[in-house]
C-alpha atoms as a PDB file:
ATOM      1  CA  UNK A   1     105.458 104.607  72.170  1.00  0.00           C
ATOM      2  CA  UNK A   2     104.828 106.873  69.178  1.00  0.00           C
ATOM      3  CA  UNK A   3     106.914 109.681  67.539  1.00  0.00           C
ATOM      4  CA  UNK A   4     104.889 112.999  65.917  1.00  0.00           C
ATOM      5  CA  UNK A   5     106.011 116.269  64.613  1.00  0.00           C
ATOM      6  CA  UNK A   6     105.145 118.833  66.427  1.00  0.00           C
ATOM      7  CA  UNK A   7     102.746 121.757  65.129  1.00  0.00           C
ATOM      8  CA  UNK A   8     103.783 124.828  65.143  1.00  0.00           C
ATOM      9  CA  UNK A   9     100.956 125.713  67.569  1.00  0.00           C
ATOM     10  CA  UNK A  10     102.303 123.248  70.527  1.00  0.00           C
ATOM     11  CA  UNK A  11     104.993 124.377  72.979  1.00  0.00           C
ATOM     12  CA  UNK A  12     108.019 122.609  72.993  1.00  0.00           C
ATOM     13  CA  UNK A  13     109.132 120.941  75.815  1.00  0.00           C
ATOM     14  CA  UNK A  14     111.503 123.494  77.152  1.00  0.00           C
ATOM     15  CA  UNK A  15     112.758 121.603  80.139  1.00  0.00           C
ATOM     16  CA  UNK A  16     113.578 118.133  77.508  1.00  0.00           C
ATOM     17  CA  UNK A  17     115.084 120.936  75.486  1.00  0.00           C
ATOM     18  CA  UNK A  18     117.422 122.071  78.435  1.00  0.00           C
ATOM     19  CA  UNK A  19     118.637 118.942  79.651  1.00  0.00           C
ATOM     20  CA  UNK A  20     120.452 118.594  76.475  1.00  0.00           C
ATOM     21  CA  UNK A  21     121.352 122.466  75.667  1.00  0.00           C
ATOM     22  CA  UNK A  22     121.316 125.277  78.940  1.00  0.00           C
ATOM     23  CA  UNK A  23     121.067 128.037  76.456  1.00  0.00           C
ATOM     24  CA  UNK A  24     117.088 128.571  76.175  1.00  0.00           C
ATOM     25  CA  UNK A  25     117.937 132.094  73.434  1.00  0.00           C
ATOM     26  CA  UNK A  26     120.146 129.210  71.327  1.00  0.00           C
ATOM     27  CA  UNK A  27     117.262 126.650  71.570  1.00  0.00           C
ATOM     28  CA  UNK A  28     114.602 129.352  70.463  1.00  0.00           C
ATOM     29  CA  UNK A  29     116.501 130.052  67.666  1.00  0.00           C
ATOM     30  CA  UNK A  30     116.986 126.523  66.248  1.00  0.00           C
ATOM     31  CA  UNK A  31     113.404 125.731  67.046  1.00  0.00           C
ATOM     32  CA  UNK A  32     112.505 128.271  64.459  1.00  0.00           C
ATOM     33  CA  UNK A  33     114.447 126.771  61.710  1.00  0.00           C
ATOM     34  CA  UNK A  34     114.208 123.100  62.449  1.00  0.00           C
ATOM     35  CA  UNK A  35     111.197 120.349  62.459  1.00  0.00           C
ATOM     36  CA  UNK A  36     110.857 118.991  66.414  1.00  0.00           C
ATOM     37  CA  UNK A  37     109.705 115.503  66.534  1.00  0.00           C
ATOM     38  CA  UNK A  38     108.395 114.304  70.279  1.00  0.00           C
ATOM     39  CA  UNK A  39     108.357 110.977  71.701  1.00  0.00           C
ATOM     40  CA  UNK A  40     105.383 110.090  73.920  1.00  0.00           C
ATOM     41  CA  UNK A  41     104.133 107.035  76.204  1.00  0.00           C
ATOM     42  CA  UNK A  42     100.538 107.380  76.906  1.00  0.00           C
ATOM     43  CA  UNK A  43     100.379 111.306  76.039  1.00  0.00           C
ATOM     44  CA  UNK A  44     103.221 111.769  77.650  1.00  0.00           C
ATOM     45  CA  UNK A  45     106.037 113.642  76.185  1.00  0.00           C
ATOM     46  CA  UNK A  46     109.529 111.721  76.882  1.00  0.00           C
ATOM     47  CA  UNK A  47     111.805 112.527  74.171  1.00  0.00           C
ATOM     48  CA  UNK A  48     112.407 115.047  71.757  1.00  0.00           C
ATOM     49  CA  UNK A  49     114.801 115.281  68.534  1.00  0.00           C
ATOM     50  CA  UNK A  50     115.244 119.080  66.501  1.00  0.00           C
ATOM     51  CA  UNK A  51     116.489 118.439  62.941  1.00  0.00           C
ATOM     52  CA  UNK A  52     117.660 120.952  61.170  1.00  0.00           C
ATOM     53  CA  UNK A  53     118.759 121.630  57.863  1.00  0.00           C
ATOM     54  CA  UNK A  54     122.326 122.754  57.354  1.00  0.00           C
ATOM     55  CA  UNK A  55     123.304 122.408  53.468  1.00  0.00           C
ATOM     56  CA  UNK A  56     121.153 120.861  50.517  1.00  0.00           C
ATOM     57  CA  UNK A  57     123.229 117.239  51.563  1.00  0.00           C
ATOM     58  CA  UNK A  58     123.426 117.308  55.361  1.00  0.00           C
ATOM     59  CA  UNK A  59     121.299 117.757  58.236  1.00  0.00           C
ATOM     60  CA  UNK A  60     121.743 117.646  61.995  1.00  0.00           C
ATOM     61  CA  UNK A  61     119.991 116.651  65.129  1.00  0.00           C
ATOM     62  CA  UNK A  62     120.615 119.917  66.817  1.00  0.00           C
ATOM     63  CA  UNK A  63     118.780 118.392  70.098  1.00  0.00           C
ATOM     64  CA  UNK A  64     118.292 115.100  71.446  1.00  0.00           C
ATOM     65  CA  UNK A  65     117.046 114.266  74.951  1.00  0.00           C
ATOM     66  CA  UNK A  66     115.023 111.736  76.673  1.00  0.00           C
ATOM     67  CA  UNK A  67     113.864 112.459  80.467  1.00  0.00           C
ATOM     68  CA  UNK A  68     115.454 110.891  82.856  1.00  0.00           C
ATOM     69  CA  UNK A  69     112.928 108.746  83.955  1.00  0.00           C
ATOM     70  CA  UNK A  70     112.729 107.232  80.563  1.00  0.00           C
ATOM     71  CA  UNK A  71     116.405 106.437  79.991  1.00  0.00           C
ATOM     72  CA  UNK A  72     118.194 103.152  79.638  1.00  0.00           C
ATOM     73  CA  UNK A  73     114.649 101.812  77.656  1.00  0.00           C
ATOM     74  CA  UNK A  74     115.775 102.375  73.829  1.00  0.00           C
ATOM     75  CA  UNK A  75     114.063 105.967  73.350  1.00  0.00           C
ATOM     76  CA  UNK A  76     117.095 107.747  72.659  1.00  0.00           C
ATOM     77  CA  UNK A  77     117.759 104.751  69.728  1.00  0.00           C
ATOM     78  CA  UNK A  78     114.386 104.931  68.478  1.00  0.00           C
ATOM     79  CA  UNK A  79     114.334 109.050  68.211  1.00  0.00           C
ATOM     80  CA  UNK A  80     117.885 108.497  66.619  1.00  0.00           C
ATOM     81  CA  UNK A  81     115.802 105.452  63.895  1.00  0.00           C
ATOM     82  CA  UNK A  82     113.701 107.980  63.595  1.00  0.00           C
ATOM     83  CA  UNK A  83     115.913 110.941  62.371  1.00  0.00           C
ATOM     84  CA  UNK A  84     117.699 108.916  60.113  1.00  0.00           C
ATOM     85  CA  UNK A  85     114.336 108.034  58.295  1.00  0.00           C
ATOM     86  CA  UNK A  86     113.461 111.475  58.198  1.00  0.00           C
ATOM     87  CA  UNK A  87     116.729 113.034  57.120  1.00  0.00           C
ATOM     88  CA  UNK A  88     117.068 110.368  54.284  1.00  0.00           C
ATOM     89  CA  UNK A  89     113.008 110.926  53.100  1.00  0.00           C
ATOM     90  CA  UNK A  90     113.790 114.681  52.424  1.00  0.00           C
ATOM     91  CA  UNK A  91     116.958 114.037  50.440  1.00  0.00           C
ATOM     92  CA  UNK A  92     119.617 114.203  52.891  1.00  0.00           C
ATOM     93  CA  UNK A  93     122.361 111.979  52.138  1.00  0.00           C
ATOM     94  CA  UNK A  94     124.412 112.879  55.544  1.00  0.00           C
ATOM     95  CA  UNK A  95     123.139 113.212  59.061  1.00  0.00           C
ATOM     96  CA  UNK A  96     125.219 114.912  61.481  1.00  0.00           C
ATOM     97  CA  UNK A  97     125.352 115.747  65.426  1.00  0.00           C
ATOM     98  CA  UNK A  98     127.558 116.646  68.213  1.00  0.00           C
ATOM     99  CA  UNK A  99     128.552 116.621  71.809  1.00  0.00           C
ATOM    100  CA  UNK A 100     130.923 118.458  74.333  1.00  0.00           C
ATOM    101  CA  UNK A 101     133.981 116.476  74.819  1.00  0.00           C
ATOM    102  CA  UNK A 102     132.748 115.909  79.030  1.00  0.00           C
ATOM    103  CA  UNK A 103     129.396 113.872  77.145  1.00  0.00           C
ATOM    104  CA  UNK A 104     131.028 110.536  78.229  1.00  0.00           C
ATOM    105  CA  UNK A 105     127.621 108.628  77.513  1.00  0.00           C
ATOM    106  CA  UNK A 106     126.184 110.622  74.443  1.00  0.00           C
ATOM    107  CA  UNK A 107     129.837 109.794  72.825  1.00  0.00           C
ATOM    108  CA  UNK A 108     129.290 106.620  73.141  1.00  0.00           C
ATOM    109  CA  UNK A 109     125.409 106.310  72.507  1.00  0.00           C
ATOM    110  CA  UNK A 110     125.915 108.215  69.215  1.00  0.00           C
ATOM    111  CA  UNK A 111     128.982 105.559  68.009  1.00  0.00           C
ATOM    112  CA  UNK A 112     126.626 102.770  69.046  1.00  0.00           C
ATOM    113  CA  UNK A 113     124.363 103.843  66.823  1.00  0.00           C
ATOM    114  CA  UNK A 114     126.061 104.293  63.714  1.00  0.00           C
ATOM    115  CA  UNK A 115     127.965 107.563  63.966  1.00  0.00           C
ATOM    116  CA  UNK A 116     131.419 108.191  63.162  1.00  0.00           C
ATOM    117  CA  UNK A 117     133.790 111.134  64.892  1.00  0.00           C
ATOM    118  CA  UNK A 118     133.939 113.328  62.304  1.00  0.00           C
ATOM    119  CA  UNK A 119     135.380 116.552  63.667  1.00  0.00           C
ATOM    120  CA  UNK A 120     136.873 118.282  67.051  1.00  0.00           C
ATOM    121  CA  UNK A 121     135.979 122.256  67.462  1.00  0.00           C
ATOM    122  CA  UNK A 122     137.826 123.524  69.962  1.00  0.00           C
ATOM    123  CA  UNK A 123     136.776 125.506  72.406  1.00  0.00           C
ATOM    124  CA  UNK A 124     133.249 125.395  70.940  1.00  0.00           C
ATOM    125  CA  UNK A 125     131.357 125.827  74.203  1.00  0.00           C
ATOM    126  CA  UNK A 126     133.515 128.760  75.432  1.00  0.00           C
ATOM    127  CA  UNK A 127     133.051 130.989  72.341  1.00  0.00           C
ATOM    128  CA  UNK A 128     129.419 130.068  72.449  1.00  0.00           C
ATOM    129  CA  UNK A 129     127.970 129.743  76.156  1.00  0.00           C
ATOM    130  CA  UNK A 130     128.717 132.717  78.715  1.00  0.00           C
ATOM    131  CA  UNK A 131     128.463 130.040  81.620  1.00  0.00           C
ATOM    132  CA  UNK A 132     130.717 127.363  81.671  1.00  0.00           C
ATOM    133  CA  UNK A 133     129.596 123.459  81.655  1.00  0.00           C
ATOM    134  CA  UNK A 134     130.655 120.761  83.798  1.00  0.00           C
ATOM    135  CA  UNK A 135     129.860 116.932  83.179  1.00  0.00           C
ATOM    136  CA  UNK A 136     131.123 113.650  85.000  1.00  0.00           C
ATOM    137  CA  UNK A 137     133.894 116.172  86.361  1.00  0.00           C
ATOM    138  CA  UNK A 138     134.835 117.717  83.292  1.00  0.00           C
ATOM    139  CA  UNK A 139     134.525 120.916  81.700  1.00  0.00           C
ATOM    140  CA  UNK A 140     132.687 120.799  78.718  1.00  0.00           C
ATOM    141  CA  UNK A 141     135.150 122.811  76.681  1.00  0.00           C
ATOM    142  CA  UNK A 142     135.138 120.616  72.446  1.00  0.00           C
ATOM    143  CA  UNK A 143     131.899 120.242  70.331  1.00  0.00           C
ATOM    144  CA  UNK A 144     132.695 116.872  68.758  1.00  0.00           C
ATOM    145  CA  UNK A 145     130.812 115.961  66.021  1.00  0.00           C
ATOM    146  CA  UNK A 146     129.527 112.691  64.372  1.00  0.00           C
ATOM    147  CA  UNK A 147     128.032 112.095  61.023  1.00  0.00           C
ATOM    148  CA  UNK A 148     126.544 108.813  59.878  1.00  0.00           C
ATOM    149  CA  UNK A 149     126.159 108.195  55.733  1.00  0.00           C
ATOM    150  CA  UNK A 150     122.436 108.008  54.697  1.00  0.00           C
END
């Protein structure tokens, strides 16, 4: 498995892009201001990361998803490696990201990997998506968000 940037002439991955945001106007407007970074196996795109510069210190992952075919096999920890070394080569000295309070897994997967809860916005996902979100039985109402030192 490699990682690459992508060029600004490829097409992201939309549907990778989906699975981790359903807004496709929100995604094409981070896409714009971030750097995407892909994941492939054999040519074959399986994960994708969007960093994105917030403030001259921090930067966040903005969007992280691995197919579903590929997960459970490390990608996800190797795209998160991955952002780390990137955020801390331009300068970054914190790396942030978040999930709605019904991401039972990502929750986890981000603490397991170095992140600490950092912040609860309420109601983030009703001021911000017209349709509401349901995971593992839960609306997805709080953004919580997790920063890891660099």
């Amino acid at each position: 498995m490699k990682i690459r940037k992508l060029t600004p002439s490829e097409t992201p991955p939309m549907e990778l892009l989906l699975e981790a945001d359903p807004s496709r106007p929100k995604i094409e407007s981070y896409l714009s201001k971030g750097s995407s970074f892909v994941a492939e196996i054999e040519n074959h795109i399986v994960g994708i990361y969007v960093l994105l510069p917030i403030s001259q210190k921090m930067a966040e992952i903005i969007n992280i998803s691995v197919s579903e075919d590929n997960q459970g096999m490390g990608i996800g920890k190797y795209l998160i490696r991955h952002a780390i070394e990137q955020a801390r080569s331009q300068g970054f000295t914190i790396l942030e990201v978040g999930t709605g309070n019904s991401s039972i897994n990502q929750i986890a997967f981000y603490q397991k990997c170095g992140f600490r809860m950092t912040e609860i916005d309420q109601d983030y996902f009703l001021r911000h998506y017209e349709e509401p979100i349901y995971e593992n039985g839960i609306q997805c109402r709080d953004m919580i968000r997790f920063s890891c030192k660099l």
